[in-house]
Protein backbone atom coordinates (compact mmCIF):
# COMPACT_ATOMS: atom_id res chain seq x y z
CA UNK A 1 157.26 149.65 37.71
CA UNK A 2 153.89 148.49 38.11
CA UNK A 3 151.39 150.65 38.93
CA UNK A 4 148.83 150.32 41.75
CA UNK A 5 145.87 147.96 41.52
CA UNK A 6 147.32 146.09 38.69
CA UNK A 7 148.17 142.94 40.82
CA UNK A 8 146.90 140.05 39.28
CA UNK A 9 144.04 138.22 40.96
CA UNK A 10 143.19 134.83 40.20
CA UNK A 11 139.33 134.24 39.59
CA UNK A 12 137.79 132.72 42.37
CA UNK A 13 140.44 134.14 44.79
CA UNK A 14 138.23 137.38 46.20
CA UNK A 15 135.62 135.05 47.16
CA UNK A 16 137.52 132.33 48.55
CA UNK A 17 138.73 135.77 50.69
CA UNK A 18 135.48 137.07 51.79
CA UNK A 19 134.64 133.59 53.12
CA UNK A 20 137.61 133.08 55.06
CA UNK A 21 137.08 136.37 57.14
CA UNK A 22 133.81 135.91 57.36
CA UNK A 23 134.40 132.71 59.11
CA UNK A 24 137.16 133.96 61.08
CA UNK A 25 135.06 136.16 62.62
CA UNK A 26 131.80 133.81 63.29
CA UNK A 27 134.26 131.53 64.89
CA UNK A 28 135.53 135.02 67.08
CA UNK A 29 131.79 135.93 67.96
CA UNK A 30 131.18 132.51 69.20
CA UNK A 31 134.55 132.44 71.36
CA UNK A 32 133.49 135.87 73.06
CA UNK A 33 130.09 134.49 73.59
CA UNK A 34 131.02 131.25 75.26
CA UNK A 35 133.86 133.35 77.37
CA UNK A 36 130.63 135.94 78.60
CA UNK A 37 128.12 133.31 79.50
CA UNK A 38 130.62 130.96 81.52
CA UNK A 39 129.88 128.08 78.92
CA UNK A 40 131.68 125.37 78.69
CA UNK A 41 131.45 124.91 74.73
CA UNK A 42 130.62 121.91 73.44
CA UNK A 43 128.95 120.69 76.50
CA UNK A 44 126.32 122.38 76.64
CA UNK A 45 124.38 121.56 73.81
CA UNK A 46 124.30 118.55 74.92
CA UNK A 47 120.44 116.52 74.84
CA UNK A 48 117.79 118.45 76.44
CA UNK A 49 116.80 118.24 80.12
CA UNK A 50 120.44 116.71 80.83
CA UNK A 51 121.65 119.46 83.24
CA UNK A 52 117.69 119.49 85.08
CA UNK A 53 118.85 115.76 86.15
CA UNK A 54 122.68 116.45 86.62
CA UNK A 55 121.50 119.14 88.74
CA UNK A 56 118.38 118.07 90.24
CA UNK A 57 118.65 117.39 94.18
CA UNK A 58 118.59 114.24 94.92
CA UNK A 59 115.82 112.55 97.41
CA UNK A 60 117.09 112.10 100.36
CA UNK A 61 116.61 108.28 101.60
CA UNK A 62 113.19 107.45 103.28
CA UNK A 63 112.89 106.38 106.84
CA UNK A 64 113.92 102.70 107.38
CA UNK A 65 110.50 100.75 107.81
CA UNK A 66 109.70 100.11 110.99
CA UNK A 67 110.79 95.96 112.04
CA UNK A 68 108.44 94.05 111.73
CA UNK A 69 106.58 92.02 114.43
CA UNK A 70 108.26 88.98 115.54
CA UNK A 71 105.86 86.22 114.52
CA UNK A 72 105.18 83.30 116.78
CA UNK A 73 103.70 80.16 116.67
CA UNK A 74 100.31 81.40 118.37
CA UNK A 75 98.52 77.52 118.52
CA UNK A 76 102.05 76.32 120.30
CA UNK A 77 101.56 79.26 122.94
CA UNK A 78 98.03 78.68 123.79
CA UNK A 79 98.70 74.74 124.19
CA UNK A 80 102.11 75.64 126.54
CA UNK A 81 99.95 77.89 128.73
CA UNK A 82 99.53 76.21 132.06
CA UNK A 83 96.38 79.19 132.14
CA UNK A 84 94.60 77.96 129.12
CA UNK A 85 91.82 75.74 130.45
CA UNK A 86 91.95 72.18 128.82
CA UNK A 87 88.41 71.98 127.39
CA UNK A 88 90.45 75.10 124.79
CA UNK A 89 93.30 72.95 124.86
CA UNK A 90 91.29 70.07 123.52
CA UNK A 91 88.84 71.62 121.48
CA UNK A 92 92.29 73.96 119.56
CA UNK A 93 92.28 71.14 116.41
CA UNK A 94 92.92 71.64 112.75
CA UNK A 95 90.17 72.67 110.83
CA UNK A 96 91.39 71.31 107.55
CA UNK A 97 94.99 70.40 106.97
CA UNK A 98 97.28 72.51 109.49
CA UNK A 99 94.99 75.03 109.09
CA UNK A 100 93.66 75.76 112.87
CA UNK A 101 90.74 78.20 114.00
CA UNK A 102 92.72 81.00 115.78
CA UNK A 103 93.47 84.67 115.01
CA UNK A 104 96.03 86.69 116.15
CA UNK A 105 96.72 89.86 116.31
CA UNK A 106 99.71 92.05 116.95
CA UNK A 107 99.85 95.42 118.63
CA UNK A 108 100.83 97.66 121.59
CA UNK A 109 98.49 97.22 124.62
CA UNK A 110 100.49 97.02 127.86
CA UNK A 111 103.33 99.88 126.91
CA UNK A 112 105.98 97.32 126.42
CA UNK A 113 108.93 97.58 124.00
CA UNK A 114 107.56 94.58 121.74
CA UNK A 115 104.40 94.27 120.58
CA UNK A 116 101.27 92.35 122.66
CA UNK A 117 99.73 89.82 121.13
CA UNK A 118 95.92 89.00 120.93
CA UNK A 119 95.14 85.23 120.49
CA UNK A 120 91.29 84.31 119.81
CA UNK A 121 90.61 81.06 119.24
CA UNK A 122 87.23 79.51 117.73
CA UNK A 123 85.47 76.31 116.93
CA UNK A 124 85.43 74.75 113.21
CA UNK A 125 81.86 74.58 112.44
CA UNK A 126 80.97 78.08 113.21
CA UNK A 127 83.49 80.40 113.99
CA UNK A 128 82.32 80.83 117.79
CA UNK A 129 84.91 82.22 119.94
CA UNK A 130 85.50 80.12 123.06
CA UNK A 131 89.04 81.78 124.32
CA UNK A 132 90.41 84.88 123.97
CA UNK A 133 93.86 86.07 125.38
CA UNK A 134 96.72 88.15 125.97
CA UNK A 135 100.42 87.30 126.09
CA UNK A 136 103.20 89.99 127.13
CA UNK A 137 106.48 89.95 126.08
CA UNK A 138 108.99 89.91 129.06
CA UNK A 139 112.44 88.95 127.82
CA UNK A 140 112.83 86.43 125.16
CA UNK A 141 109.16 84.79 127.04
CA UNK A 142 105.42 86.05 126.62
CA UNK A 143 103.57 85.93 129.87
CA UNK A 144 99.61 85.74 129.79
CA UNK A 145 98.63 88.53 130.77
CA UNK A 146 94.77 88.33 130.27
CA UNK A 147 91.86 85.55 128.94
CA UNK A 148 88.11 85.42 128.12
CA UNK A 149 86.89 81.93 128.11
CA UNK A 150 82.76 82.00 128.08
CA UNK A 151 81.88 81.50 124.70
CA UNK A 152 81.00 83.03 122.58
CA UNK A 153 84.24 85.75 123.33
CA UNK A 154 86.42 87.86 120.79
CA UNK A 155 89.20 90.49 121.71
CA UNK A 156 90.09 93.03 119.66
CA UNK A 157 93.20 95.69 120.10
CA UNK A 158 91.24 99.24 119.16
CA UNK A 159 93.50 101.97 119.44
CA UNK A 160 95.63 100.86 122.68
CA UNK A 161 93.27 99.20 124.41
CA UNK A 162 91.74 95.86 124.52
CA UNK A 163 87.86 95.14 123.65
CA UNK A 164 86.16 92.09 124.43
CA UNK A 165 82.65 91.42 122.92
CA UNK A 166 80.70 88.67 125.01
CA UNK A 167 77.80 87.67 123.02
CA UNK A 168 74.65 86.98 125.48
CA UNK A 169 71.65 84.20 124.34
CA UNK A 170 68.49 83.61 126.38
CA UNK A 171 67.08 80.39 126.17
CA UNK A 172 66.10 79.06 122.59
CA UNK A 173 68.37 81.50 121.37
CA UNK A 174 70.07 80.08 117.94
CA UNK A 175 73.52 80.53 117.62
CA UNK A 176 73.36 82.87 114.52
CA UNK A 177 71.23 85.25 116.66
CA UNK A 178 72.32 86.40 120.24
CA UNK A 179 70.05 87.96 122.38
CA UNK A 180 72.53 90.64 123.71
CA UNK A 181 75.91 91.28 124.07
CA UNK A 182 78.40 93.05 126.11
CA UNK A 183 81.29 95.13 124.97
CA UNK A 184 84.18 95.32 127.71
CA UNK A 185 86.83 97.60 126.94
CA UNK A 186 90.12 97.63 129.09
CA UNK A 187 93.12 99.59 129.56
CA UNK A 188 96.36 98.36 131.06
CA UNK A 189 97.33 99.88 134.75
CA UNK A 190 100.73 99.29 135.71
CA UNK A 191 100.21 95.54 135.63
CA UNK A 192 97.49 94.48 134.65
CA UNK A 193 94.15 95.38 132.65
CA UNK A 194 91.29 97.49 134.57
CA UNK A 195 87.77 98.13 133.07
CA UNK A 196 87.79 101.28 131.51
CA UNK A 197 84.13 101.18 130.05
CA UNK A 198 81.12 98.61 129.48
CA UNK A 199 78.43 98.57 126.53
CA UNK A 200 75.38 96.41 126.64
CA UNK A 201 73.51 95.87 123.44
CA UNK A 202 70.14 94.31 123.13
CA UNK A 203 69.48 92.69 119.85
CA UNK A 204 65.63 92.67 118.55
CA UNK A 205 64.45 89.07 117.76
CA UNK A 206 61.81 90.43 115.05
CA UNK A 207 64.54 89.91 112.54
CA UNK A 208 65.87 86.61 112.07
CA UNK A 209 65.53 85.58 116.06
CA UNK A 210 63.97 83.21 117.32
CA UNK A 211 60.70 84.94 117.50
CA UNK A 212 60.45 85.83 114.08
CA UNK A 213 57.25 84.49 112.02
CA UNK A 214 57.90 81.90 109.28
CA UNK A 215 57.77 83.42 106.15
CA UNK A 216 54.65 81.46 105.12
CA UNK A 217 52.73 81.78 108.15
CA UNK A 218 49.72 84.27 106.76
C-alpha cells in the first residue's frame, strides 16, 4: 500500500498544471466580462472610431436646388417684338463673331410663376444703352411688358422692382461724361409697372467734363 503523497510526478508536470488553470480562468474572467458589458467579443476591438461612423446619424439629404431659369434666346426676342422700334432692330448687330451687345437678366418682377426677364441692349463702340425692356412670361410666350428706348437707358431688377437709369447730357456734353441722370424705379400694379420713386443726379463737370481745364493750361 502506498502511502499518501508518494505519487510520482513527472518533472515539468506541476507547472504545465499551474498554467493550465491559470488560463482556464483568464479565459472565465474574460467570458463574465464580455457577458456584463453586452459585448459582442471579438467585434469590438475592432479599428478605432469604427462604431462613431457605424453609428453616426446620417445627414439627411439637402434641399433639391431650386430649377434653374429657362434660358432664351434674348437677341431672337427683341428682333420678334413687333414693340421694339426698328432703329434697335437695326442697330442689334454682332459685335465680334456671334457675340452681340445685349445683357440679360433674369428675375421676379411682375409676381409671375417664371421668372421676368430684363433685356438691355447697347451699341459696339461704347457700351451706350439705347433699349431696355421687359418680357413676361404668359404660357409657353413672353409678352413685353415694358421698354426704355432714349439712349443712353439701362434697367436693372433691384430687389423686385425694376430701375431704369436715363443718363442726361447738355450740349457739348462728351459721351464719357453726362451732365445728369435720372434714376426711375418701378413696381408692378396688377398689370403693368407704376412709378414708385424718381432720383435726379447732377454730375459736376470740374472733373473730367467738358469744362474741365487742360492739364497744361497754367
Amino acid at each position: 500500500m502506498r502511502g499518501l503523497g508518494t505519487t510520482a510526478i513527472r518533472p515539468g508536470g506541476a507547472l504545465k498544471a499551474v498554467i493550465t488553470a491559470l488560463a482556464v480562468l483568464a479565459a472565465l474572467g474574460l467570458f463574465v466580462s464580455a457577458c456584463a458589458t453586452g459585448g459582442t467579443g471579438a467585434r469590438d476591438e475592432g479599428p478605432a472610431g469604427s462604431d462613431t461612423v457605424a453609428g453616426a446619424k446620417t445627414p439627411s439629404p439637402s434641399a433639391s436646388p431650386t430649377k434653374a431659369s429657362q434660358r432664351v434666346d434674348a437677341v431672337k426676342l427683341v428682333k420678334d417684338d413687333p414693340a421694339v422700334s426698328a432703329s434697335v432692330k437695326r442697330d442689334l448687330k454682332p459685335c465680334v463673331a456671334d457675340e452681340y451687345p445685349v445683357d440679360v437678366s433674369y428675375g421676379k418682377l411682375t409676381g409671375g410663376s417664371a421668372d421676368d426677364i430684363v433685356v438691355n441692349v447697347m451699341t459696339c463702340g461704347d457700351a451706350v444703352g439705347i433699349g431696355s425692356y421687359v418680357y413676361r412670361a404668359e404660357g409657353s410666350e413672353y409678352h413685353n411688358v415694358f421698354k426704355a428706348e432714349e439712349p443712353p437707358v439701362y434697367a436693372e431688377i433691384d430687389r423686385g422692382d425694376l430701375v431704369i437709369t436715363q443718363q442726361l447730357y447738355d450740349k457739348g456734353d462728351p459721351v464719357s461724361y453726362p451732365s445728369s441722370e435720372e434714376v426711375i424705379t418701378y413696381n408692378w400694379s396688377a398689370s403693368h409697372f407704376a412709378v414708385e420713386s424718381r432720383i435726379h443726379n447732377d454730375y459736376s463737370n470740374v472733373v473730367g467734363g467738358a469744362d474741365s481745364p487742360s492739364p497744361d493750361a497754367n
